[in-house]
C-alpha atoms as a PDB file:
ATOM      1  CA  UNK A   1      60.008   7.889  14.692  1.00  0.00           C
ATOM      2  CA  UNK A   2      58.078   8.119  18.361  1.00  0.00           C
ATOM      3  CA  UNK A   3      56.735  11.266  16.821  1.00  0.00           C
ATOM      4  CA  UNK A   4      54.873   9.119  14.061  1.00  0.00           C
ATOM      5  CA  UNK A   5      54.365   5.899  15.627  1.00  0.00           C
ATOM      6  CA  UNK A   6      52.224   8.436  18.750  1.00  0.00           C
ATOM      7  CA  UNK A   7      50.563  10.733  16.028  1.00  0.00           C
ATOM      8  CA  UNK A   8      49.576   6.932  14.087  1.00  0.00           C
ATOM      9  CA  UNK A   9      48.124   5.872  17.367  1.00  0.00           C
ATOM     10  CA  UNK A  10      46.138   9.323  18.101  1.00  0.00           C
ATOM     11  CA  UNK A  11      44.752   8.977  14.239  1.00  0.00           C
ATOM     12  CA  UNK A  12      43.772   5.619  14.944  1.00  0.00           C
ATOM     13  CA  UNK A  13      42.117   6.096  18.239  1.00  0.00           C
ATOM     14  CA  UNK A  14      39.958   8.921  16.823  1.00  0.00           C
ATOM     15  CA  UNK A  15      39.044   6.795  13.899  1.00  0.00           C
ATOM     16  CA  UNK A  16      37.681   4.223  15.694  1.00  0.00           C
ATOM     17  CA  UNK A  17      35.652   6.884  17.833  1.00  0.00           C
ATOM     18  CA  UNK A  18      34.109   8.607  15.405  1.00  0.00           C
ATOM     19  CA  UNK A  19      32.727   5.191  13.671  1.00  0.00           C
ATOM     20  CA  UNK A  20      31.328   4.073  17.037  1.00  0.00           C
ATOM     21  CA  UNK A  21      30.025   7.600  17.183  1.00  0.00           C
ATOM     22  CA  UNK A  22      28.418   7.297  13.595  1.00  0.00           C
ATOM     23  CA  UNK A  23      27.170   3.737  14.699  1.00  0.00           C
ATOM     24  CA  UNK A  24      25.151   5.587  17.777  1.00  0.00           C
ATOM     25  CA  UNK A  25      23.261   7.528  15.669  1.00  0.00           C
ATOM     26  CA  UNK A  26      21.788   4.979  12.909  1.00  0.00           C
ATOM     27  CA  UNK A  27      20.902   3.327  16.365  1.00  0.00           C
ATOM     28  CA  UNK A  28      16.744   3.124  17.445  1.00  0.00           C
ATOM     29  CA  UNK A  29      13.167   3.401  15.646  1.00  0.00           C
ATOM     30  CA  UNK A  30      13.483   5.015  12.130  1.00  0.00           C
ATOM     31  CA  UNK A  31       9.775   5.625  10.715  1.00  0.00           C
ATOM     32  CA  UNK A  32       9.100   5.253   6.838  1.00  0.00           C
ATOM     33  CA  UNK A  33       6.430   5.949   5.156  1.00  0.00           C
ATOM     34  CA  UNK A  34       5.855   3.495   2.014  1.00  0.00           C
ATOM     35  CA  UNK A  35       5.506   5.074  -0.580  1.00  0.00           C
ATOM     36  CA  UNK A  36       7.283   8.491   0.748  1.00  0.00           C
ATOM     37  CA  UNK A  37       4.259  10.755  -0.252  1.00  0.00           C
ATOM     38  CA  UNK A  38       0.237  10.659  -2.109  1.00  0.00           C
ATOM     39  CA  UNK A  39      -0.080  12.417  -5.328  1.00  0.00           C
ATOM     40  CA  UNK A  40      -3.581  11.712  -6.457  1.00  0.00           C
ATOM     41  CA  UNK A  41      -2.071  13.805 -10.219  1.00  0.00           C
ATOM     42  CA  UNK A  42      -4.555  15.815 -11.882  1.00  0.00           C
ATOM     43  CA  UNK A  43      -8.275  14.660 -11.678  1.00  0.00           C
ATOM     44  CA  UNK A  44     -11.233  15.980 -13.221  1.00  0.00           C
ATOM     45  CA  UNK A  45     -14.319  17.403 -11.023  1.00  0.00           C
ATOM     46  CA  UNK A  46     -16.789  14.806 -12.379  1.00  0.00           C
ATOM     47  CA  UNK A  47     -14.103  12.201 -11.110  1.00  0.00           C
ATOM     48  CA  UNK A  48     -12.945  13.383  -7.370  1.00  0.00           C
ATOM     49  CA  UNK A  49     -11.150  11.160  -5.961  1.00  0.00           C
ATOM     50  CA  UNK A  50     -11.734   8.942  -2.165  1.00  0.00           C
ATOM     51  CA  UNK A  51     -10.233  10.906   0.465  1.00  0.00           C
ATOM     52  CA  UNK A  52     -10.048   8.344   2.928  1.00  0.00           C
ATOM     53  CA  UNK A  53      -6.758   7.528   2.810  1.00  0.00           C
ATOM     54  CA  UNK A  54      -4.245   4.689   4.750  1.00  0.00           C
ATOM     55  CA  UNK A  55      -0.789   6.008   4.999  1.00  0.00           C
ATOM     56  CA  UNK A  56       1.681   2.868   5.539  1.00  0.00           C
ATOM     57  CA  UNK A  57       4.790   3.081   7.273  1.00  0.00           C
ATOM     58  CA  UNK A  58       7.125   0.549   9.005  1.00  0.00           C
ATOM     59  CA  UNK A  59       9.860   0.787  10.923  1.00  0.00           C
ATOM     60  CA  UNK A  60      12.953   0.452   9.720  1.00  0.00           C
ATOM     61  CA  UNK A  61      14.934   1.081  12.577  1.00  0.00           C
ATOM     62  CA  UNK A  62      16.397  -1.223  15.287  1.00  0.00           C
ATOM     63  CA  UNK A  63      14.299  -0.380  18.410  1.00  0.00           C
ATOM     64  CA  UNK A  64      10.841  -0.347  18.943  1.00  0.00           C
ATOM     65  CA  UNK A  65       8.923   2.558  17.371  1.00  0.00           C
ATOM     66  CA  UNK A  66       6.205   4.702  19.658  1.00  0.00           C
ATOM     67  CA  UNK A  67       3.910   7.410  18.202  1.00  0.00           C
ATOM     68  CA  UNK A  68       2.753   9.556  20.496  1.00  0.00           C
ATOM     69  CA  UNK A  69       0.657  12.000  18.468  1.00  0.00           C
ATOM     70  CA  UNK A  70      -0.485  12.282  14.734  1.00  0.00           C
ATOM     71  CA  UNK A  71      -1.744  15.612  13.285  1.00  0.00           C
ATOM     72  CA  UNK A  72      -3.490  16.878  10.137  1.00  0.00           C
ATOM     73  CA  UNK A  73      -3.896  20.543   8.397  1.00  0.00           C
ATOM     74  CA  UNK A  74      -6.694  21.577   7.335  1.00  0.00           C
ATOM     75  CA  UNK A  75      -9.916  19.953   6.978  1.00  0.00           C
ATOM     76  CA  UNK A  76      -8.251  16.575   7.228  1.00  0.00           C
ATOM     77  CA  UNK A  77      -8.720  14.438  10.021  1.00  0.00           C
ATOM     78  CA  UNK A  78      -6.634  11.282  11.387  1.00  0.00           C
ATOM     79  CA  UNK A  79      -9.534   8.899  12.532  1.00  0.00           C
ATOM     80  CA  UNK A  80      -7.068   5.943  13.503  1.00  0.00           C
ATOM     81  CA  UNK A  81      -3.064   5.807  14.283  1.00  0.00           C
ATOM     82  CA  UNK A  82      -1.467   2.509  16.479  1.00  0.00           C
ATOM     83  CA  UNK A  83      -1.075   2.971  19.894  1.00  0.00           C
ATOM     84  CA  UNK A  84       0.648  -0.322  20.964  1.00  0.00           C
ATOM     85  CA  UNK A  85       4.746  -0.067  19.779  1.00  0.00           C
ATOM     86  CA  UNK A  86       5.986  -1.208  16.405  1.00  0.00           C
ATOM     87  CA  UNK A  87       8.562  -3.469  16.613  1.00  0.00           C
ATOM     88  CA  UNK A  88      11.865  -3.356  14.015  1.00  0.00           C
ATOM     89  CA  UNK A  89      10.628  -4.765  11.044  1.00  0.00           C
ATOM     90  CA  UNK A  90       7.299  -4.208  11.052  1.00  0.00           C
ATOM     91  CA  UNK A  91       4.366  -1.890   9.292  1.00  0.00           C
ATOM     92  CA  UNK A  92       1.084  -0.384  10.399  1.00  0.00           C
ATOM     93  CA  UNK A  93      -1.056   2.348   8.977  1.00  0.00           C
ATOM     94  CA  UNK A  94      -2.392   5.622   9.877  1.00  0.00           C
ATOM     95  CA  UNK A  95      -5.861   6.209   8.393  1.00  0.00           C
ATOM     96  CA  UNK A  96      -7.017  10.014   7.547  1.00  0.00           C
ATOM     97  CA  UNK A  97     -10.083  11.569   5.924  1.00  0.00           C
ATOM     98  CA  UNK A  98     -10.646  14.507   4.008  1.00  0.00           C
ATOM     99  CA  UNK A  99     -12.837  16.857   2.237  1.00  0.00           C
ATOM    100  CA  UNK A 100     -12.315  18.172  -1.082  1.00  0.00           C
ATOM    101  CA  UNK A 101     -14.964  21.027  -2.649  1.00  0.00           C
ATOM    102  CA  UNK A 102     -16.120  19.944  -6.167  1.00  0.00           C
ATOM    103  CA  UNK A 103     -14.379  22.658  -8.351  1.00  0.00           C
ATOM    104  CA  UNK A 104     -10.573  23.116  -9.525  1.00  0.00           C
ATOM    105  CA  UNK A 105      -8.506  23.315  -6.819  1.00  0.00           C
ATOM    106  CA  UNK A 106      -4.575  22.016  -5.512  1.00  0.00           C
ATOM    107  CA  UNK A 107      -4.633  19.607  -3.249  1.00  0.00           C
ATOM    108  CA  UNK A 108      -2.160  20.079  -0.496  1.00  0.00           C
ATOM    109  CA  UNK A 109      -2.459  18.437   2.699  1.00  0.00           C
ATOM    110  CA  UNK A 110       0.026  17.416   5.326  1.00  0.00           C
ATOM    111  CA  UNK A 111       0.221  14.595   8.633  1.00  0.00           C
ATOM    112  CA  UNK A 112       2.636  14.940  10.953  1.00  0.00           C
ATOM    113  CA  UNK A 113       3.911  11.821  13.211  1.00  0.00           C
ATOM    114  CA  UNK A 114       5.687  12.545  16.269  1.00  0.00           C
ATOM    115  CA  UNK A 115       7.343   9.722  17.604  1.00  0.00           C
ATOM    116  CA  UNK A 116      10.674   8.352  19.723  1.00  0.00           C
ATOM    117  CA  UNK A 117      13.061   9.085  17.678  1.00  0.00           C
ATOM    118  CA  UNK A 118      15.900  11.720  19.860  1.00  0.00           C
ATOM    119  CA  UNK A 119      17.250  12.938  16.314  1.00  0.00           C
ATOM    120  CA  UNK A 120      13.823  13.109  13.500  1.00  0.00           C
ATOM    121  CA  UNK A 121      10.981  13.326  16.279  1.00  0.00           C
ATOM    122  CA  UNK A 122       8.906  14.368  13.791  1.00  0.00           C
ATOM    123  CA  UNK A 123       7.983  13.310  10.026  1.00  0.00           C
ATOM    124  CA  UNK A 124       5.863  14.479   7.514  1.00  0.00           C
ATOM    125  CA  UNK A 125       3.419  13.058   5.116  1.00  0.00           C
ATOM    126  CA  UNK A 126       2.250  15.008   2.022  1.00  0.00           C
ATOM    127  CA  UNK A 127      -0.763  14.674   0.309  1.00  0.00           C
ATOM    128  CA  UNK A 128      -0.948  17.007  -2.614  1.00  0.00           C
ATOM    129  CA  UNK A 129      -2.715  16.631  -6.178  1.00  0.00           C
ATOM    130  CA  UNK A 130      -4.185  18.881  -8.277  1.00  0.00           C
ATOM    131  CA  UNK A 131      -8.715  18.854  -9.424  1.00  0.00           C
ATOM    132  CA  UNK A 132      -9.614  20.588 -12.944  1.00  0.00           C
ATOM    133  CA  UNK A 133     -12.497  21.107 -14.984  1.00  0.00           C
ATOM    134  CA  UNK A 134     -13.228  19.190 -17.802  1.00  0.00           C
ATOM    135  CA  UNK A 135     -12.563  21.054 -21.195  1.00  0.00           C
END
């Protein structure tokens, strides 16, 4: 009976730990970009789309959120990204530009965020499409 009643109390105890342990990690700035992702679709040469683009995000965690650098592949430039923190709750934008050649092509463009979050530091924002010729 000691046997179970210690072995019950163990279970318990380790229980509880790992649920303050999962609590710990849902804990500080979570960044989300809304929506998750730009696909312009397929678009026709005579009709090429505006590659200025404003990528919004909030934060969705519970701390505040800090960016500390925002890239871009190629041929795609971030002209504007916040500096000041985001607080829980709130959403900003990151503006980028772009060129595109007029002639079929895939569009396929990426912007990385790094940021203060210890477990994602970094997130990714794809920009992909695809420009044909008309038939």
């Amino acid at each position: 009976m000691m046997r179970k009643v210690f072995s019950l109390a163990v279970l318990m105890t380790l229980v509880g730990f790992f649920a303050v342990a999962g609590d710990e990690e849902k804990n500080g700035p979570k960044l989300t970009f809304e929506p998750s992702s730009h696909n312009y679709g397929t678009v026709y040469v005579d009709e090429m789309p505006n590659t200025n683009l404003d990528i919004r995000f909030s934060n969705t965690g519970n701390e505040p959120l800090v960016i500390s650098n925002v890239r871009a592949c190629c041929g795609t430039r971030v002209t504007s990204w916040p500096r000041e923190p985001i607080m829980p709750g709130q959403a900003d934008t990151i503006s980028v530009d772009f060129r595109l050649a007029q002639r079929p092509q895939r569009i396929s463009r990426t912007v990385t965020v790094t940021y203060n979050n210890p477990e994602e530091p970094t997130i990714r924002y794809r920009i992909t499409g695809q420009i044909v010729e008309r038939e």
